[in-house]
C-alpha atoms as a PDB file:
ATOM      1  CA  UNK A   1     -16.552   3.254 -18.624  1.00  0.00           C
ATOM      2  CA  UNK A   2     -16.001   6.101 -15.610  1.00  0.00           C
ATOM      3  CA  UNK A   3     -19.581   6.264 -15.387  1.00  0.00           C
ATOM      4  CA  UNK A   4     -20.098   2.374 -15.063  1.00  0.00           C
ATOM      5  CA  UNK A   5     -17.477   2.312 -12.285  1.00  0.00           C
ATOM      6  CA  UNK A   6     -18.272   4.850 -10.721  1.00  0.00           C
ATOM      7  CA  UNK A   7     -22.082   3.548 -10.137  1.00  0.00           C
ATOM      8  CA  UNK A   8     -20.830   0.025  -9.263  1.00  0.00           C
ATOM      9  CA  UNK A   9     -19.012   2.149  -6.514  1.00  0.00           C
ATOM     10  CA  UNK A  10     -22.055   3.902  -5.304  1.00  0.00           C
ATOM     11  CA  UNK A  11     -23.933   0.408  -5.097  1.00  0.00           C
ATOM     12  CA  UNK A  12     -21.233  -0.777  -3.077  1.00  0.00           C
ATOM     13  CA  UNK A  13     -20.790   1.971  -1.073  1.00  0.00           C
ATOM     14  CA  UNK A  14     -24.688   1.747  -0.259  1.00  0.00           C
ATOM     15  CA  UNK A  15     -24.582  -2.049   0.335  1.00  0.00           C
ATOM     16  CA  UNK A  16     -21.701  -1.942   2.858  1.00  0.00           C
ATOM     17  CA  UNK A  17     -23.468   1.050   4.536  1.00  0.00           C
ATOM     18  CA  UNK A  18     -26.831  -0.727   4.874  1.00  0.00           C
ATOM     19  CA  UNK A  19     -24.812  -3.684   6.681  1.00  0.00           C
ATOM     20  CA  UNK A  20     -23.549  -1.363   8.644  1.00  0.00           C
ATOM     21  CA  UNK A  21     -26.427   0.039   9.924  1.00  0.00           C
ATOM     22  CA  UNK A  22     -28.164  -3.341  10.391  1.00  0.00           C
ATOM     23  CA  UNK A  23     -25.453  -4.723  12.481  1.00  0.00           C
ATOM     24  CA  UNK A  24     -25.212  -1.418  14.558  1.00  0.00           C
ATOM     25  CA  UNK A  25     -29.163  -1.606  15.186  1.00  0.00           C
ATOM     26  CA  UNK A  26     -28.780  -5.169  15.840  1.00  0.00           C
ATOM     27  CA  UNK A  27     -26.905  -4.722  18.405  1.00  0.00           C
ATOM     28  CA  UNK A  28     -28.158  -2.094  20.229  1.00  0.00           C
ATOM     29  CA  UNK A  29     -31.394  -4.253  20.346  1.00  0.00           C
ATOM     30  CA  UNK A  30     -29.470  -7.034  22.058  1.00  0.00           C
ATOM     31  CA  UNK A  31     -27.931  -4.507  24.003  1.00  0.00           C
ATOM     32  CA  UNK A  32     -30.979  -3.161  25.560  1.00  0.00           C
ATOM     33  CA  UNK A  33     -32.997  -6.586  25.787  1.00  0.00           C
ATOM     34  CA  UNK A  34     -29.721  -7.389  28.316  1.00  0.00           C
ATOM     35  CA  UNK A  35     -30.584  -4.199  30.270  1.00  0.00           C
ATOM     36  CA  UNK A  36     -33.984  -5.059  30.627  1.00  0.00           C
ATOM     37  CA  UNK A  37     -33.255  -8.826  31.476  1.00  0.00           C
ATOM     38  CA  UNK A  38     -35.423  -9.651  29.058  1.00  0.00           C
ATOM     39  CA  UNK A  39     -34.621 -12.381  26.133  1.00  0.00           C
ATOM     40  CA  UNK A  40     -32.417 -11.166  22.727  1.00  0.00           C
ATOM     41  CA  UNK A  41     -33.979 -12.055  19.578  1.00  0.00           C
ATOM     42  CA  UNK A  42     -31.972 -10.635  16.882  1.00  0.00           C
ATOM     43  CA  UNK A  43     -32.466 -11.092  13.429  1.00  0.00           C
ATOM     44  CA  UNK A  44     -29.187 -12.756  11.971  1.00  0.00           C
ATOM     45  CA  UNK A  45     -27.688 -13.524  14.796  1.00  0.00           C
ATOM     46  CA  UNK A  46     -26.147 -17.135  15.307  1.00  0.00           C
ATOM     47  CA  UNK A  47     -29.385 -19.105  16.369  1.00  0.00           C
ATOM     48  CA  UNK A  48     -27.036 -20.266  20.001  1.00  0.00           C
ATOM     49  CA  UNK A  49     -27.099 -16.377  20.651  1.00  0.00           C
ATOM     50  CA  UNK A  50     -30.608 -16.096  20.364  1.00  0.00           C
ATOM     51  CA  UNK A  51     -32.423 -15.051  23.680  1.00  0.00           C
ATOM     52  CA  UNK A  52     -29.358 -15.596  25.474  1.00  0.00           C
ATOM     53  CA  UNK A  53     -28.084 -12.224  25.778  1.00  0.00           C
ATOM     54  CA  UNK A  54     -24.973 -13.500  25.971  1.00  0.00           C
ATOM     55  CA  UNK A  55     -21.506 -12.516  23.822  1.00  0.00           C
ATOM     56  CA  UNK A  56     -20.290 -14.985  21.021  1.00  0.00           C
ATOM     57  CA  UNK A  57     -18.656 -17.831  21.201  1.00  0.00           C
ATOM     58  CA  UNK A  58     -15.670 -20.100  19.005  1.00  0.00           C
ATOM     59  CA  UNK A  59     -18.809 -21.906  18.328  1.00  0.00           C
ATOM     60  CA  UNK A  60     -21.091 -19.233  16.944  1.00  0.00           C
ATOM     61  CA  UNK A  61     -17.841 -18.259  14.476  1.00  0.00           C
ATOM     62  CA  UNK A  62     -17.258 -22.027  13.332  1.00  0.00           C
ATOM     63  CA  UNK A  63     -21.332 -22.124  12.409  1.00  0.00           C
ATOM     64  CA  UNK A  64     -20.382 -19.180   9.966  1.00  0.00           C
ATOM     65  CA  UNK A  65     -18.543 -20.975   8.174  1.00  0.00           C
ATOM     66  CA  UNK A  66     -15.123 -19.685   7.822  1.00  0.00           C
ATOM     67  CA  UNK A  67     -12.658 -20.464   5.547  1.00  0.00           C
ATOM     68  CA  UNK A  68      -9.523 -22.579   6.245  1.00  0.00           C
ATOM     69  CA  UNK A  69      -6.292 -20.767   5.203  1.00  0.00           C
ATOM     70  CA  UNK A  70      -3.088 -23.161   4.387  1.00  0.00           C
ATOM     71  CA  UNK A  71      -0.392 -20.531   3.470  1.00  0.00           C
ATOM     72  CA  UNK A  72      -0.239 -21.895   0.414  1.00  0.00           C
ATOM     73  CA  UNK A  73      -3.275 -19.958  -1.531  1.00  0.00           C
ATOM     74  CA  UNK A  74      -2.282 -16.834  -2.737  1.00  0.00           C
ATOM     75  CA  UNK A  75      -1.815 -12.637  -1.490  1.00  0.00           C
ATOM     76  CA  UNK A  76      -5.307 -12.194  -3.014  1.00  0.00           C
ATOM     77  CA  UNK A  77      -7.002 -14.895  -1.149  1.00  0.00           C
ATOM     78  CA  UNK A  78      -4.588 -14.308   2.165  1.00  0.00           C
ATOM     79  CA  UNK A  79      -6.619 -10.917   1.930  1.00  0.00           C
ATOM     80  CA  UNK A  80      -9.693 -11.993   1.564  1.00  0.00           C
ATOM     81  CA  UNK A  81      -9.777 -14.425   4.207  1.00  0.00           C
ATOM     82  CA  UNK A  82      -8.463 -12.095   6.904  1.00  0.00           C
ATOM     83  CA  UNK A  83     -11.281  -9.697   5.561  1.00  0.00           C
ATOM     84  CA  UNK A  84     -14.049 -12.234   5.494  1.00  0.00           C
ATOM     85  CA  UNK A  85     -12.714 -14.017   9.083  1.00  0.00           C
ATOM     86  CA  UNK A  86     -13.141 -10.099  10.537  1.00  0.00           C
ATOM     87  CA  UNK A  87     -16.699 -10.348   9.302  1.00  0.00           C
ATOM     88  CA  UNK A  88     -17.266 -13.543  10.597  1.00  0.00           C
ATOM     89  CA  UNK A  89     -16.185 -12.517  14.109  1.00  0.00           C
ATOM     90  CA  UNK A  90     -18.458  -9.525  13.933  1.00  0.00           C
ATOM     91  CA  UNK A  91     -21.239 -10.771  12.573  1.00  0.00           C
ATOM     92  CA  UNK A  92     -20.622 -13.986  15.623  1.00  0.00           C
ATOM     93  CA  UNK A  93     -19.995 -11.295  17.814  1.00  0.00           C
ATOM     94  CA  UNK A  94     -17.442 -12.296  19.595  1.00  0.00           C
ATOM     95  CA  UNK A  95     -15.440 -11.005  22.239  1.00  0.00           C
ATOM     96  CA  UNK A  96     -12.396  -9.206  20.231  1.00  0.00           C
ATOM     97  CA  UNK A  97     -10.305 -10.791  23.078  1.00  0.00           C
ATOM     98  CA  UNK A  98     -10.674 -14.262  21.364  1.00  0.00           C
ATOM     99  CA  UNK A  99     -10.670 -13.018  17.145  1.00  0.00           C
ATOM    100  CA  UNK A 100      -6.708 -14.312  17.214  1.00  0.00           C
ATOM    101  CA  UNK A 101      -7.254 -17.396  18.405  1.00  0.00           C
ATOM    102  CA  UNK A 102     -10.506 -17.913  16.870  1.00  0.00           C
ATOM    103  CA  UNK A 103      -8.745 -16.966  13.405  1.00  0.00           C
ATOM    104  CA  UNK A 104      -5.975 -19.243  14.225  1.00  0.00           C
ATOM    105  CA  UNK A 105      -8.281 -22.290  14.330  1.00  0.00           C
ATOM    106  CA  UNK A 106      -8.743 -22.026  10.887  1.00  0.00           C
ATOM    107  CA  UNK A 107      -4.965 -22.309   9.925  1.00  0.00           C
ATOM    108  CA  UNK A 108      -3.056 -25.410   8.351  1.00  0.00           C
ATOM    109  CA  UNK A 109      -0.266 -26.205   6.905  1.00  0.00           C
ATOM    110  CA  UNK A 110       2.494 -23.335   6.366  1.00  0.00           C
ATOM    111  CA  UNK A 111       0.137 -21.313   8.148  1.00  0.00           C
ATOM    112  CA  UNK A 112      -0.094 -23.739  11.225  1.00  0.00           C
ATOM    113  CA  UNK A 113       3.395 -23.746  11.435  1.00  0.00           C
ATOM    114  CA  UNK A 114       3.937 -20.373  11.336  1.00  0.00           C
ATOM    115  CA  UNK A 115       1.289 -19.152  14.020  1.00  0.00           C
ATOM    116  CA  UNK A 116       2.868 -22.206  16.143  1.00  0.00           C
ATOM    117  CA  UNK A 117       6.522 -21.369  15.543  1.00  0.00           C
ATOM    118  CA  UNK A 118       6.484 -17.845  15.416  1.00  0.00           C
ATOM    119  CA  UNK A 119       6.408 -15.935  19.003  1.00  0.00           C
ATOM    120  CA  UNK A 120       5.292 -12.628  18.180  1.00  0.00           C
ATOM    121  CA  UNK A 121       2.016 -14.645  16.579  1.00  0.00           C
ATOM    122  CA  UNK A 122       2.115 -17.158  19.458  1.00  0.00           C
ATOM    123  CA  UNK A 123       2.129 -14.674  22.206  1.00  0.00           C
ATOM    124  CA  UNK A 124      -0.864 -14.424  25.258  1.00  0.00           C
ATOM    125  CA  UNK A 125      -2.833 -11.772  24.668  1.00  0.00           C
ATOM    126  CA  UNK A 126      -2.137 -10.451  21.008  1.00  0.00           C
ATOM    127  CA  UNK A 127      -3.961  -7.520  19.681  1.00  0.00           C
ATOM    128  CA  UNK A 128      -6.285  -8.391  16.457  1.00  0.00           C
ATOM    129  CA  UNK A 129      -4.475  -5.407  14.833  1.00  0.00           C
ATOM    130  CA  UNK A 130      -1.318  -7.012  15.784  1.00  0.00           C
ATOM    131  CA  UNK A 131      -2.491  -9.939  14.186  1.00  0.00           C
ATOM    132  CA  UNK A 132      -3.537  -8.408  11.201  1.00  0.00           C
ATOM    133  CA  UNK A 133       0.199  -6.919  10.595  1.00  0.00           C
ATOM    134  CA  UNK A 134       2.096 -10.221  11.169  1.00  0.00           C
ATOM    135  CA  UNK A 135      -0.235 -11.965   9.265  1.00  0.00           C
ATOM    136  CA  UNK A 136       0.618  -9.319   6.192  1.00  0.00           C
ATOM    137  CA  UNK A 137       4.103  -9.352   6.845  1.00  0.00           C
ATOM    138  CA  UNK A 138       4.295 -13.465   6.357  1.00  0.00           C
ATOM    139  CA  UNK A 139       1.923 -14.023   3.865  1.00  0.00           C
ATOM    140  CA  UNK A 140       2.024 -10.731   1.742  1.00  0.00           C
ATOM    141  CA  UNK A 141       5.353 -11.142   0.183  1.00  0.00           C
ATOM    142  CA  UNK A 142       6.910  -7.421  -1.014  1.00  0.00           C
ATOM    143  CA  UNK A 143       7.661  -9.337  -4.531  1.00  0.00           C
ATOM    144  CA  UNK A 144       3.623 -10.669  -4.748  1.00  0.00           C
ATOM    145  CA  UNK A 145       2.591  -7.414  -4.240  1.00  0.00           C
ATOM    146  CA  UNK A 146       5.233  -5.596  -6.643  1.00  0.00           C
ATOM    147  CA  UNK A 147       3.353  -8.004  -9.055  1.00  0.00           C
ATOM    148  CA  UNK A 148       0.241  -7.159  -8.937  1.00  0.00           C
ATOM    149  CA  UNK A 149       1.223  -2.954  -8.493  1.00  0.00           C
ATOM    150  CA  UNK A 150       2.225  -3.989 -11.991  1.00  0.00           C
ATOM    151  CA  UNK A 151      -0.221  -6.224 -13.225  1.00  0.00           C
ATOM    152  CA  UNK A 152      -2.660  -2.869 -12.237  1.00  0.00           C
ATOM    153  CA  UNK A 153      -0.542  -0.330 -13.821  1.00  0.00           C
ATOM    154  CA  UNK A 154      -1.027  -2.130 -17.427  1.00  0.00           C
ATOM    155  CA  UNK A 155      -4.484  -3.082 -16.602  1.00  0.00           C
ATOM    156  CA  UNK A 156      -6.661  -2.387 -19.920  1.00  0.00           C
ATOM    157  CA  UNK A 157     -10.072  -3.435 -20.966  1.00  0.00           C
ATOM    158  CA  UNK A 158      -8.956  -5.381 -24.155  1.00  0.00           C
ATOM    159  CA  UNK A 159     -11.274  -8.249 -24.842  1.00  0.00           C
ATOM    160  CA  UNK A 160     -12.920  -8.123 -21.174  1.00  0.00           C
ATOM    161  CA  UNK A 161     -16.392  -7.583 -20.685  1.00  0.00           C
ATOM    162  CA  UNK A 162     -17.492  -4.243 -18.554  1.00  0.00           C
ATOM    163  CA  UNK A 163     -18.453  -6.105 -15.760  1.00  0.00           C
ATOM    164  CA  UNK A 164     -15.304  -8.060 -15.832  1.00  0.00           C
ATOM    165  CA  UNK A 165     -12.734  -5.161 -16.429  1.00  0.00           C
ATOM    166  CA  UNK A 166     -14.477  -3.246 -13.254  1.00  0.00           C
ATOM    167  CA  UNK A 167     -13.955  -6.430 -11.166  1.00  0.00           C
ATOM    168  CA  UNK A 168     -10.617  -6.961 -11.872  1.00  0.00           C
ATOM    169  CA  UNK A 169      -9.966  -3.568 -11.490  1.00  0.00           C
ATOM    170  CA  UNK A 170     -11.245  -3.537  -7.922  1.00  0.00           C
ATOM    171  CA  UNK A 171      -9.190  -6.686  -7.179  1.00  0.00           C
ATOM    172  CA  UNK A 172      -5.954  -4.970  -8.109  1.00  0.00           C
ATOM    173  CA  UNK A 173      -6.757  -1.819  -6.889  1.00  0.00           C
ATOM    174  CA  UNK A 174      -6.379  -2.482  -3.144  1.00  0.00           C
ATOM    175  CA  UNK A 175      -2.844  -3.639  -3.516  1.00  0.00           C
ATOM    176  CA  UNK A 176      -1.498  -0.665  -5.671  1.00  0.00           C
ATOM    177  CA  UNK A 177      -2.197   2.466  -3.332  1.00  0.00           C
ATOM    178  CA  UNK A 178       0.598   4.233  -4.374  1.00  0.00           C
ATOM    179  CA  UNK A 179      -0.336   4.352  -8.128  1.00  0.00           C
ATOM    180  CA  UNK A 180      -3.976   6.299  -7.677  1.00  0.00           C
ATOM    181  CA  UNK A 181      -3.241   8.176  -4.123  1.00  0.00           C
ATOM    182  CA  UNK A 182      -1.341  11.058  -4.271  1.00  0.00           C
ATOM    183  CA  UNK A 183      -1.185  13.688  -1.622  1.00  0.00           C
ATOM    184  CA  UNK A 184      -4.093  15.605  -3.314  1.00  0.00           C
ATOM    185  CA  UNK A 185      -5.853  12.384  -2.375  1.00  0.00           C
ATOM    186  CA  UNK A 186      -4.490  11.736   0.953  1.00  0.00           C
ATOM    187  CA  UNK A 187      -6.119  15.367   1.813  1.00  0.00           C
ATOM    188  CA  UNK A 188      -9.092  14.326   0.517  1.00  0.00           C
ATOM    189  CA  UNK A 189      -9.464  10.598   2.114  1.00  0.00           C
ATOM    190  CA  UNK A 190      -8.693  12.335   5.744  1.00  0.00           C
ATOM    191  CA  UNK A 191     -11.628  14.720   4.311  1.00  0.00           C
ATOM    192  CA  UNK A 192     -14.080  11.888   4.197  1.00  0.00           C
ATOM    193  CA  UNK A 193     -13.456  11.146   0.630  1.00  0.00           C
ATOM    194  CA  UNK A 194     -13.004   7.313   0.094  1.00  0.00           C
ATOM    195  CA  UNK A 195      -9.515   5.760  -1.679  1.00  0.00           C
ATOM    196  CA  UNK A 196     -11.727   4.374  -4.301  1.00  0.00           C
ATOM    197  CA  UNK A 197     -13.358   7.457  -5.163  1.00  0.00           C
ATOM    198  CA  UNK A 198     -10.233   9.533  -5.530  1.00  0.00           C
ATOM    199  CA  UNK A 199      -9.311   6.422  -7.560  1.00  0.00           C
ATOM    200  CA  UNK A 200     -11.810   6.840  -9.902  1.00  0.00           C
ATOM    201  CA  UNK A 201     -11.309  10.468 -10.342  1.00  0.00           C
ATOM    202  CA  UNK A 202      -7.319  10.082 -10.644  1.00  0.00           C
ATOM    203  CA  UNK A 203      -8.173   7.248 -13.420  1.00  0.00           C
ATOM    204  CA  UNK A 204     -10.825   9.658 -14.902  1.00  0.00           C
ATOM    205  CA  UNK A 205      -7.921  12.616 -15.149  1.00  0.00           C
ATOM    206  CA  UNK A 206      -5.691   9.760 -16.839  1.00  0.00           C
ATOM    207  CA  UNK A 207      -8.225   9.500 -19.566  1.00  0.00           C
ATOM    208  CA  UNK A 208      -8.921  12.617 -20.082  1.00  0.00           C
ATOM    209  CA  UNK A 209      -5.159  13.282 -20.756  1.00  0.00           C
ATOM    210  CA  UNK A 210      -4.895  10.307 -22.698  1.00  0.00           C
ATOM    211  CA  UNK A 211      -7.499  12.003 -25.287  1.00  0.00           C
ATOM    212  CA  UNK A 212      -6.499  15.238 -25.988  1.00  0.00           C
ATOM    213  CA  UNK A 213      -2.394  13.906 -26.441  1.00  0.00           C
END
């Protein structure tokens, strides 16, 4: 089971790093064309970019298709939308100047309400890592997350396929920190070892433990 997660971590670790590199290379290209006043073409770039040499627009993030967020959905898919609006805005490249309002266009509902009503959300000129902590503090609720801390603490395989047990596992994991990072791991993280590795390793200890009681 260790070994299974463990190589679904290296995939993923070699997936995100490929992006990575593709978006960094990307953009140097653009980056240069510009200097050279000569026309942008970059592979998966939004096609209003193309030869423009120009930075993103609201536009170029509404053509990738963001999702809308109500308020109403859930922590887990609060977090995944501010994680895949982020991308969006990268990928759209888009002045960081305008992520917070371009992430507010996608809000309805509670959320609406709250970005309109709220003046530390409302204000000129907010930070997107402002953003990102007002946004937790509204729609991450201390009791939704003490749920799901527990829901990973008594996570177990049972009936759950492999490939299902590892997914839920990384699902939960995210939100429940303080269950697989202690300070042996914090020294390793700031060491340039990832959380989920020194996850993997604390769970691996665990079962160990488990098999020789």
């Amino acid at each position: 089971m260790m070994a299974l997660l463990q190589q679904m971590l290296q995939t993923q670790q070699r997936q995100t790093e490929v992006l990575r590199q593709t978006m960094e290379n990307s953009h140097q290209l653009a980056m240069a064309a510009v200097e050279r006043g000569a026309p942008a073409t970059v592979e998966g770039a939004p096609a209003q970019q193309q030869g423009q040499g120009r930075p993103g627009t609201h536009l170029d993030f509404r053509k990738m298709n963001p999702r809308d967020f109500k308020g109403t959905e859930g922590i887990l898919y609060a977090d995944d939308w501010l994680e895949d609006v982020q991308r969006s805005l990268e990928l759209a490249e888009v002045p960081r100047a305008l992520w917070v309002t371009s992430a507010a266009s996608q809000f309805f509902d509670i959320a609406l309400t709250w970005y309109r009503t709220d003046p530390r959300a409302s204000v000129r000129g907010l930070s997107w890592e402002d953003f990102r902590k007002l946004f937790k503090e509204k729609f991450y609720p201390d009791v939704a997350v003490s749920a799901l801390e527990g829901q990973f603490a008594s996570l177990e395989q049972g009936s759950s396929s492999v490939d299902e047990y590892a997914a839920e596992f990384f699902r939960l994991s995210r939100f429940a920190p303080s269950l697989v990072q202690d300070e042996g791991c914090k020294a390793r993280s700031s060491g340039g070892v990832s959380f989920m590795q020194c996850a993997l390793a604390h769970l691996g200890d665990e079962t160990r433990h488990l098999s020789r009681s």
